[in-house]
N, C-alpha and C. Protein backbone atom coordinates (compact mmCIF):
# COMPACT_ATOMS: atom_id res chain seq x y z
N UNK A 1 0.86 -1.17 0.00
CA UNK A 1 0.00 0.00 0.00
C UNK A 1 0.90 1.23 0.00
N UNK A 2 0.81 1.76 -0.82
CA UNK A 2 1.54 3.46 -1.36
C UNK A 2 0.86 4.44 -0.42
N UNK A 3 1.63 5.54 0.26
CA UNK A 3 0.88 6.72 0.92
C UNK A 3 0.21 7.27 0.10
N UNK A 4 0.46 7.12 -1.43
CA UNK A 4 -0.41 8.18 -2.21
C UNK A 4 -1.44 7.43 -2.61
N UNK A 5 -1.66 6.04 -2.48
CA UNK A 5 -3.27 5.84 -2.44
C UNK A 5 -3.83 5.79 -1.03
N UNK A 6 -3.46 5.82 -0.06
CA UNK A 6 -4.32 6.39 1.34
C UNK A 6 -3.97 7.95 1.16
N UNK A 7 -3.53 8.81 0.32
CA UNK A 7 -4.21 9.99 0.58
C UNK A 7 -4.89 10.58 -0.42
N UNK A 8 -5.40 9.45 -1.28
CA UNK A 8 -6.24 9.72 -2.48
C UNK A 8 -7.58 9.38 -1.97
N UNK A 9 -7.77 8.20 -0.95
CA UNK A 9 -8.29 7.78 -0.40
C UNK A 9 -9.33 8.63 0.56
N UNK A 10 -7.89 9.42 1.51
CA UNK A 10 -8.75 10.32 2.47
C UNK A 10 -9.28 11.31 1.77
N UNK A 11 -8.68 12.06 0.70
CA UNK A 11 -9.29 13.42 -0.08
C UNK A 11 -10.51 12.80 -0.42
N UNK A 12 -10.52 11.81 -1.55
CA UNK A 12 -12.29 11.16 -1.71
C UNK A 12 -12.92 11.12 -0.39
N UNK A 13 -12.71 10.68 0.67
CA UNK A 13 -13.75 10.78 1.91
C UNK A 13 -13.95 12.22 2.18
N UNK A 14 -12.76 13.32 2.20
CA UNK A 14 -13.14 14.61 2.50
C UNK A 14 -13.74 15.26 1.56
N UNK A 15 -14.08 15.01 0.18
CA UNK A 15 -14.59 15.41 -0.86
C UNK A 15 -16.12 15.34 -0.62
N UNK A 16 -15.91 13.88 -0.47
CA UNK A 16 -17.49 13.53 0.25
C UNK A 16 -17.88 14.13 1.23
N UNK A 17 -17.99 14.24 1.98
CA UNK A 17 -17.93 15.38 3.37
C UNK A 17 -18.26 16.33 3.01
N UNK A 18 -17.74 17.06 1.97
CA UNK A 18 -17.82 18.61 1.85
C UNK A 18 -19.07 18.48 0.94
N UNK A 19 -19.43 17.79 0.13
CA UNK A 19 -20.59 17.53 -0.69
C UNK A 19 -21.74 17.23 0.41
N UNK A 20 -21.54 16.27 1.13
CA UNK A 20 -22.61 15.99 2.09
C UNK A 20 -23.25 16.61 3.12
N UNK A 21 -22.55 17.64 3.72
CA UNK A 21 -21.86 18.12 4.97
C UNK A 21 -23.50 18.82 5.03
N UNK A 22 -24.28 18.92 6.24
CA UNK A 22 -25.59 19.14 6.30
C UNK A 22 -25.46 20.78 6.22
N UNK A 23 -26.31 21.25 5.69
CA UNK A 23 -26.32 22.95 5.20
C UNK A 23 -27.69 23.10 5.07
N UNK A 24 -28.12 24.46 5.52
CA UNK A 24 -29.48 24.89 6.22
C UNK A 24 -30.18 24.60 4.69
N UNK A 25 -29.58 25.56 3.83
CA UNK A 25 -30.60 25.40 2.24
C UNK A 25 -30.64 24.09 1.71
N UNK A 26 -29.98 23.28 2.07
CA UNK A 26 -30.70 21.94 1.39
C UNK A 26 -30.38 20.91 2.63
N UNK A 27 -31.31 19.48 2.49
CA UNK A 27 -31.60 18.33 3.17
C UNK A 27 -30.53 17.39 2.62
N UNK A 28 -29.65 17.57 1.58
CA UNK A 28 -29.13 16.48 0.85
C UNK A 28 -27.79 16.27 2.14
N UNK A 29 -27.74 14.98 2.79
CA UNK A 29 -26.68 14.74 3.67
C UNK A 29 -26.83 13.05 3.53
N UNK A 30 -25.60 12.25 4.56
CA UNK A 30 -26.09 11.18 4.53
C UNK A 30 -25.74 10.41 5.70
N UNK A 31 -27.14 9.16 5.86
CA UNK A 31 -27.19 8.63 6.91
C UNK A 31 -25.94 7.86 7.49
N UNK A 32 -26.44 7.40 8.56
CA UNK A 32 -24.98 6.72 9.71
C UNK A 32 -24.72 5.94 8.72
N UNK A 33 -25.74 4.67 8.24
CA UNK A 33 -25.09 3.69 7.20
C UNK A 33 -24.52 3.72 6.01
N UNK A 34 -24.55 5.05 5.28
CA UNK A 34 -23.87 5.64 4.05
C UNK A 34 -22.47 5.98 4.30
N UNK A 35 -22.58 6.74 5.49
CA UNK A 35 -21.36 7.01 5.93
C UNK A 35 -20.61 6.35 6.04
N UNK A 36 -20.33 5.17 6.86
CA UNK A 36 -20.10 3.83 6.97
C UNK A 36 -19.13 3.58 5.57
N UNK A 37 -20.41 3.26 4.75
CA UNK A 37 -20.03 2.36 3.69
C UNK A 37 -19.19 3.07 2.67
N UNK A 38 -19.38 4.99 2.39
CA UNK A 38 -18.68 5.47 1.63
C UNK A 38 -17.73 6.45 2.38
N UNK A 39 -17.48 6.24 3.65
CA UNK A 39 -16.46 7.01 4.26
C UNK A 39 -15.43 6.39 5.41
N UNK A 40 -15.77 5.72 5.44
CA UNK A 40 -14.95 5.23 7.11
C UNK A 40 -14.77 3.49 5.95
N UNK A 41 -15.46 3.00 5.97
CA UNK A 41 -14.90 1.50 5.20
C UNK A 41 -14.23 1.49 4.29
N UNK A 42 -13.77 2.59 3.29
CA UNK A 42 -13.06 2.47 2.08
C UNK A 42 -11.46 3.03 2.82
N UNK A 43 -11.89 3.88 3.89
CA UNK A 43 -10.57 4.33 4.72
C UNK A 43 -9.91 3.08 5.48
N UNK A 44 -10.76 2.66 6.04
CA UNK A 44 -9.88 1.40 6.96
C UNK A 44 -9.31 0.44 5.85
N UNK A 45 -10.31 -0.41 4.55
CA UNK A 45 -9.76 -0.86 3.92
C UNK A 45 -8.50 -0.22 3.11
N UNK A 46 -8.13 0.86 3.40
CA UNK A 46 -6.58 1.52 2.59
C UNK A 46 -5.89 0.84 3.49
N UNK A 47 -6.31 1.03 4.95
CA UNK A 47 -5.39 0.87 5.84
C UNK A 47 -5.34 -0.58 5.88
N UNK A 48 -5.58 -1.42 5.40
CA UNK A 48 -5.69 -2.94 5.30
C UNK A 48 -6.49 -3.46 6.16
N UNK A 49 -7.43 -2.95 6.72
CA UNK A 49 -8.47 -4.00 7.39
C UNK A 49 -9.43 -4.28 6.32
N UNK A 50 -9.20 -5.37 6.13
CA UNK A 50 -10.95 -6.08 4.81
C UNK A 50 -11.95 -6.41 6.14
N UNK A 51 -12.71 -5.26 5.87
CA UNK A 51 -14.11 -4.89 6.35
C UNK A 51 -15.03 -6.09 6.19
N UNK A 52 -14.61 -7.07 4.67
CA UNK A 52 -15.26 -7.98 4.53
C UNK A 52 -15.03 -9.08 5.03
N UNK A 53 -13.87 -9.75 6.27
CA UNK A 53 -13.42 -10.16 6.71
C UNK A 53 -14.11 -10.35 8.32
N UNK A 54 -15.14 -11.29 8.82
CA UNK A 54 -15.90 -10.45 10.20
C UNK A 54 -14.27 -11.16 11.28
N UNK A 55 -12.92 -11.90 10.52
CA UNK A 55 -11.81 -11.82 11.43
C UNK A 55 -11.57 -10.75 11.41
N UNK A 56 -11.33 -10.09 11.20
CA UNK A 56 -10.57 -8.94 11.49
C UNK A 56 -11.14 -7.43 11.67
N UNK A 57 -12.67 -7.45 11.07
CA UNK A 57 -13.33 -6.34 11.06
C UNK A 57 -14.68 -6.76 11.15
N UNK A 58 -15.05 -6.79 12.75
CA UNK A 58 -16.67 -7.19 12.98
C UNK A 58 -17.50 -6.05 13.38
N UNK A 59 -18.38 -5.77 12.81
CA UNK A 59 -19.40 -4.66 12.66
C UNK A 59 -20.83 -5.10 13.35
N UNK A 60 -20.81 -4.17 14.23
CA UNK A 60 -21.73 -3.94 15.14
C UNK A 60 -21.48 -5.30 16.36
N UNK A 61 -20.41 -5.01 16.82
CA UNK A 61 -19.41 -5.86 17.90
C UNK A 61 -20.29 -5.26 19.13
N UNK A 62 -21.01 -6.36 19.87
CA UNK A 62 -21.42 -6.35 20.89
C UNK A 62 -20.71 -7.14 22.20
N UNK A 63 -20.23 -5.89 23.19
CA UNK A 63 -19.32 -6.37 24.38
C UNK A 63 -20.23 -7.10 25.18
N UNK A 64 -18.93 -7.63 26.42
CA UNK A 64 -19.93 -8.30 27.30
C UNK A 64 -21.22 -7.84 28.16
N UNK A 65 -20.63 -6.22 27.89
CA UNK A 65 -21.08 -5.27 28.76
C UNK A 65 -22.49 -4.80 28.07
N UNK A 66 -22.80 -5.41 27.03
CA UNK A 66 -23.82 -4.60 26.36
C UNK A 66 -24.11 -3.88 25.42
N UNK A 67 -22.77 -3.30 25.51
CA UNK A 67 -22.38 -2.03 24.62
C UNK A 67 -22.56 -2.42 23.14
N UNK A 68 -22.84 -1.45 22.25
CA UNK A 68 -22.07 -1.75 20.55
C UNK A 68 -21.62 -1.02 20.13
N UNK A 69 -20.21 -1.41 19.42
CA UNK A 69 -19.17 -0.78 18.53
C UNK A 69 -19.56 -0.99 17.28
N UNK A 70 -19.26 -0.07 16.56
CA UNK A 70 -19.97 0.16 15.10
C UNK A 70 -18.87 -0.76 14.07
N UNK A 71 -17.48 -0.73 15.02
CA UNK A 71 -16.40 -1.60 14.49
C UNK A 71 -15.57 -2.22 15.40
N UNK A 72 -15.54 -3.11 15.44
CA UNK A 72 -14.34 -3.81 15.75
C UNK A 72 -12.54 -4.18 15.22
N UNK A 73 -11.93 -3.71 15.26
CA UNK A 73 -11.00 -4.14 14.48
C UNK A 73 -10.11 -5.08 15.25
N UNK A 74 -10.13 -6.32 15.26
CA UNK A 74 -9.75 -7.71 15.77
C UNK A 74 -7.97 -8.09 14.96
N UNK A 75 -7.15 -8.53 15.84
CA UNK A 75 -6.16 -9.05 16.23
C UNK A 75 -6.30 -10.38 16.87
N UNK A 76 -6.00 -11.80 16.07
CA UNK A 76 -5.94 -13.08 16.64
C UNK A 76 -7.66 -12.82 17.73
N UNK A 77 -8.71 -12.38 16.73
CA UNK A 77 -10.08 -12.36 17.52
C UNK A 77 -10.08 -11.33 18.58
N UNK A 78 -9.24 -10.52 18.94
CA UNK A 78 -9.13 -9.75 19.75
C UNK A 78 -9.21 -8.45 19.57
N UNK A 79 -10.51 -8.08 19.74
CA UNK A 79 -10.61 -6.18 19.44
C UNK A 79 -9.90 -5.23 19.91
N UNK A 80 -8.71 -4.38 19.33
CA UNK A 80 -7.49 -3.56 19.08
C UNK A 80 -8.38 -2.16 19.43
N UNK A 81 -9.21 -2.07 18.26
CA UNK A 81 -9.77 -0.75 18.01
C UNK A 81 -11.00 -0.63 17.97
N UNK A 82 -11.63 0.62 18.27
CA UNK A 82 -13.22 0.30 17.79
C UNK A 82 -13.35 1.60 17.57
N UNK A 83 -14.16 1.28 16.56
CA UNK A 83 -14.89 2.81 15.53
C UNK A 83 -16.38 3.09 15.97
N UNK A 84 -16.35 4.06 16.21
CA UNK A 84 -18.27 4.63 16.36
C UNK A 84 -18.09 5.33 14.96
N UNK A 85 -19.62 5.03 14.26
CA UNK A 85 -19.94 6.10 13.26
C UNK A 85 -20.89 6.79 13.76
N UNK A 86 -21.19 7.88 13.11
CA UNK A 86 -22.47 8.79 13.11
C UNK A 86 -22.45 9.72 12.32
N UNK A 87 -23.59 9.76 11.77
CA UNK A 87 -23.94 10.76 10.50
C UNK A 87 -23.38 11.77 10.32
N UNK A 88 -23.45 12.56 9.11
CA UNK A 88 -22.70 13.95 9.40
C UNK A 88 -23.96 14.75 10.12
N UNK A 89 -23.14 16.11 10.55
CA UNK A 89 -24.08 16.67 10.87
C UNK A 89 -24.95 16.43 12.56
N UNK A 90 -24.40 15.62 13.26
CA UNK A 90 -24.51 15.42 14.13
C UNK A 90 -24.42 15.74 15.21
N UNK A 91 -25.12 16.17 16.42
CA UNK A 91 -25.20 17.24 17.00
C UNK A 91 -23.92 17.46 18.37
N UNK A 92 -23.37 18.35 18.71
CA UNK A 92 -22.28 18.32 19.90
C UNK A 92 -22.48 17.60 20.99
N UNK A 93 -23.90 17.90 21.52
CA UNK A 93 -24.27 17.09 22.69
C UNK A 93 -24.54 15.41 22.21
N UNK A 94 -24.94 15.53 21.06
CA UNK A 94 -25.31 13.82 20.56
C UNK A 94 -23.63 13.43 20.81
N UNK A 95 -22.20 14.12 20.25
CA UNK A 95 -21.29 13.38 20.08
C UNK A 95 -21.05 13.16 21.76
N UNK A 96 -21.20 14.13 22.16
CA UNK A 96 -20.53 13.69 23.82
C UNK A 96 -20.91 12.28 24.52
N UNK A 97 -22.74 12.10 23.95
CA UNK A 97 -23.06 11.11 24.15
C UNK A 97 -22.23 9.72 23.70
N UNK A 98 -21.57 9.99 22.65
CA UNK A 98 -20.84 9.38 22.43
C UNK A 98 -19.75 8.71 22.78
N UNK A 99 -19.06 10.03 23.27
CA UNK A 99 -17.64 10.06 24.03
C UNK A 99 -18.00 9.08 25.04
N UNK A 100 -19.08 9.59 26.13
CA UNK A 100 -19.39 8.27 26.67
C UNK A 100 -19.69 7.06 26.92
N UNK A 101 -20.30 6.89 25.41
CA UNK A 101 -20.10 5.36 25.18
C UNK A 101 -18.81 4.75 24.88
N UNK A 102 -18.01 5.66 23.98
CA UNK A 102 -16.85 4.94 23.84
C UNK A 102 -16.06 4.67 25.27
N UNK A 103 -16.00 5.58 26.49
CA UNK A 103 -15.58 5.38 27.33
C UNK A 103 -15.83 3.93 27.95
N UNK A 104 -17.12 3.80 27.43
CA UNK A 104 -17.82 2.45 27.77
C UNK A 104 -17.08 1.44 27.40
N UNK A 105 -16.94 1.57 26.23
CA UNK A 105 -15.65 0.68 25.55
C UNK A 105 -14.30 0.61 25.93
N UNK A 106 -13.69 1.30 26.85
CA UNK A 106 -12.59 1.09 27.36
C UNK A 106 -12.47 0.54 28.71
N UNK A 107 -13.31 0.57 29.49
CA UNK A 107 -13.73 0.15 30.73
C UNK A 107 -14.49 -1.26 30.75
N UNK A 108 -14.73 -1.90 29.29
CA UNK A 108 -15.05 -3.11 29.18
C UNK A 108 -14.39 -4.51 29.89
């Protein structure tokens, strides 16, 4: 993998973004699962996780605790990393909510 296709990679996701990015005069944005699939999955797969792989990249990874991670990224079955998505456009207090779940995820 060449740096200059992971940063051809990230510009297409930020391209997208800036096209999507929620703006008062129009509704055109896109959901958590778009996002997903045309922003955050084509990025990890640069980075070599095959998304299509549920070894190494299990989606919607539910801990013991309850919790769900939107990603898992697994080592010998063992979750390394975990990704939350959420839509663009998403609100400050919604992300904090967030923050706290991920906290959730570290305290697992």
């Amino acid at each position: 993998m060449s740096l200059d296709k992971i940063v051809n990679v990230i510009i297409e996701a930020l391209e997208k973004i800036r096209e999507y990015e929620p703006k008062k005069k129009t509704k055109k944005t896109l959901t958590e699962a778009t996002t997903k699939s045309a922003l955050i999955e084509p990025i990890l797969a640069i980075l070599g996780w095959d998304v299509r792989d549920p070894r190494l990249v299990e989606k919607e990874y539910k801990f013991d605790s309850g919790v769900t991670a939107d990603y898992a990224l697994k080592i010998n079955g063992n979750p390394i990393i975990v990704v939350e998505a959420k839509r663009l456009g998403v609100s400050p207090d919604r992300l904090m909510d967030e923050i706290s779940k991920c906290e959730a995820y570290l305290n697992h």
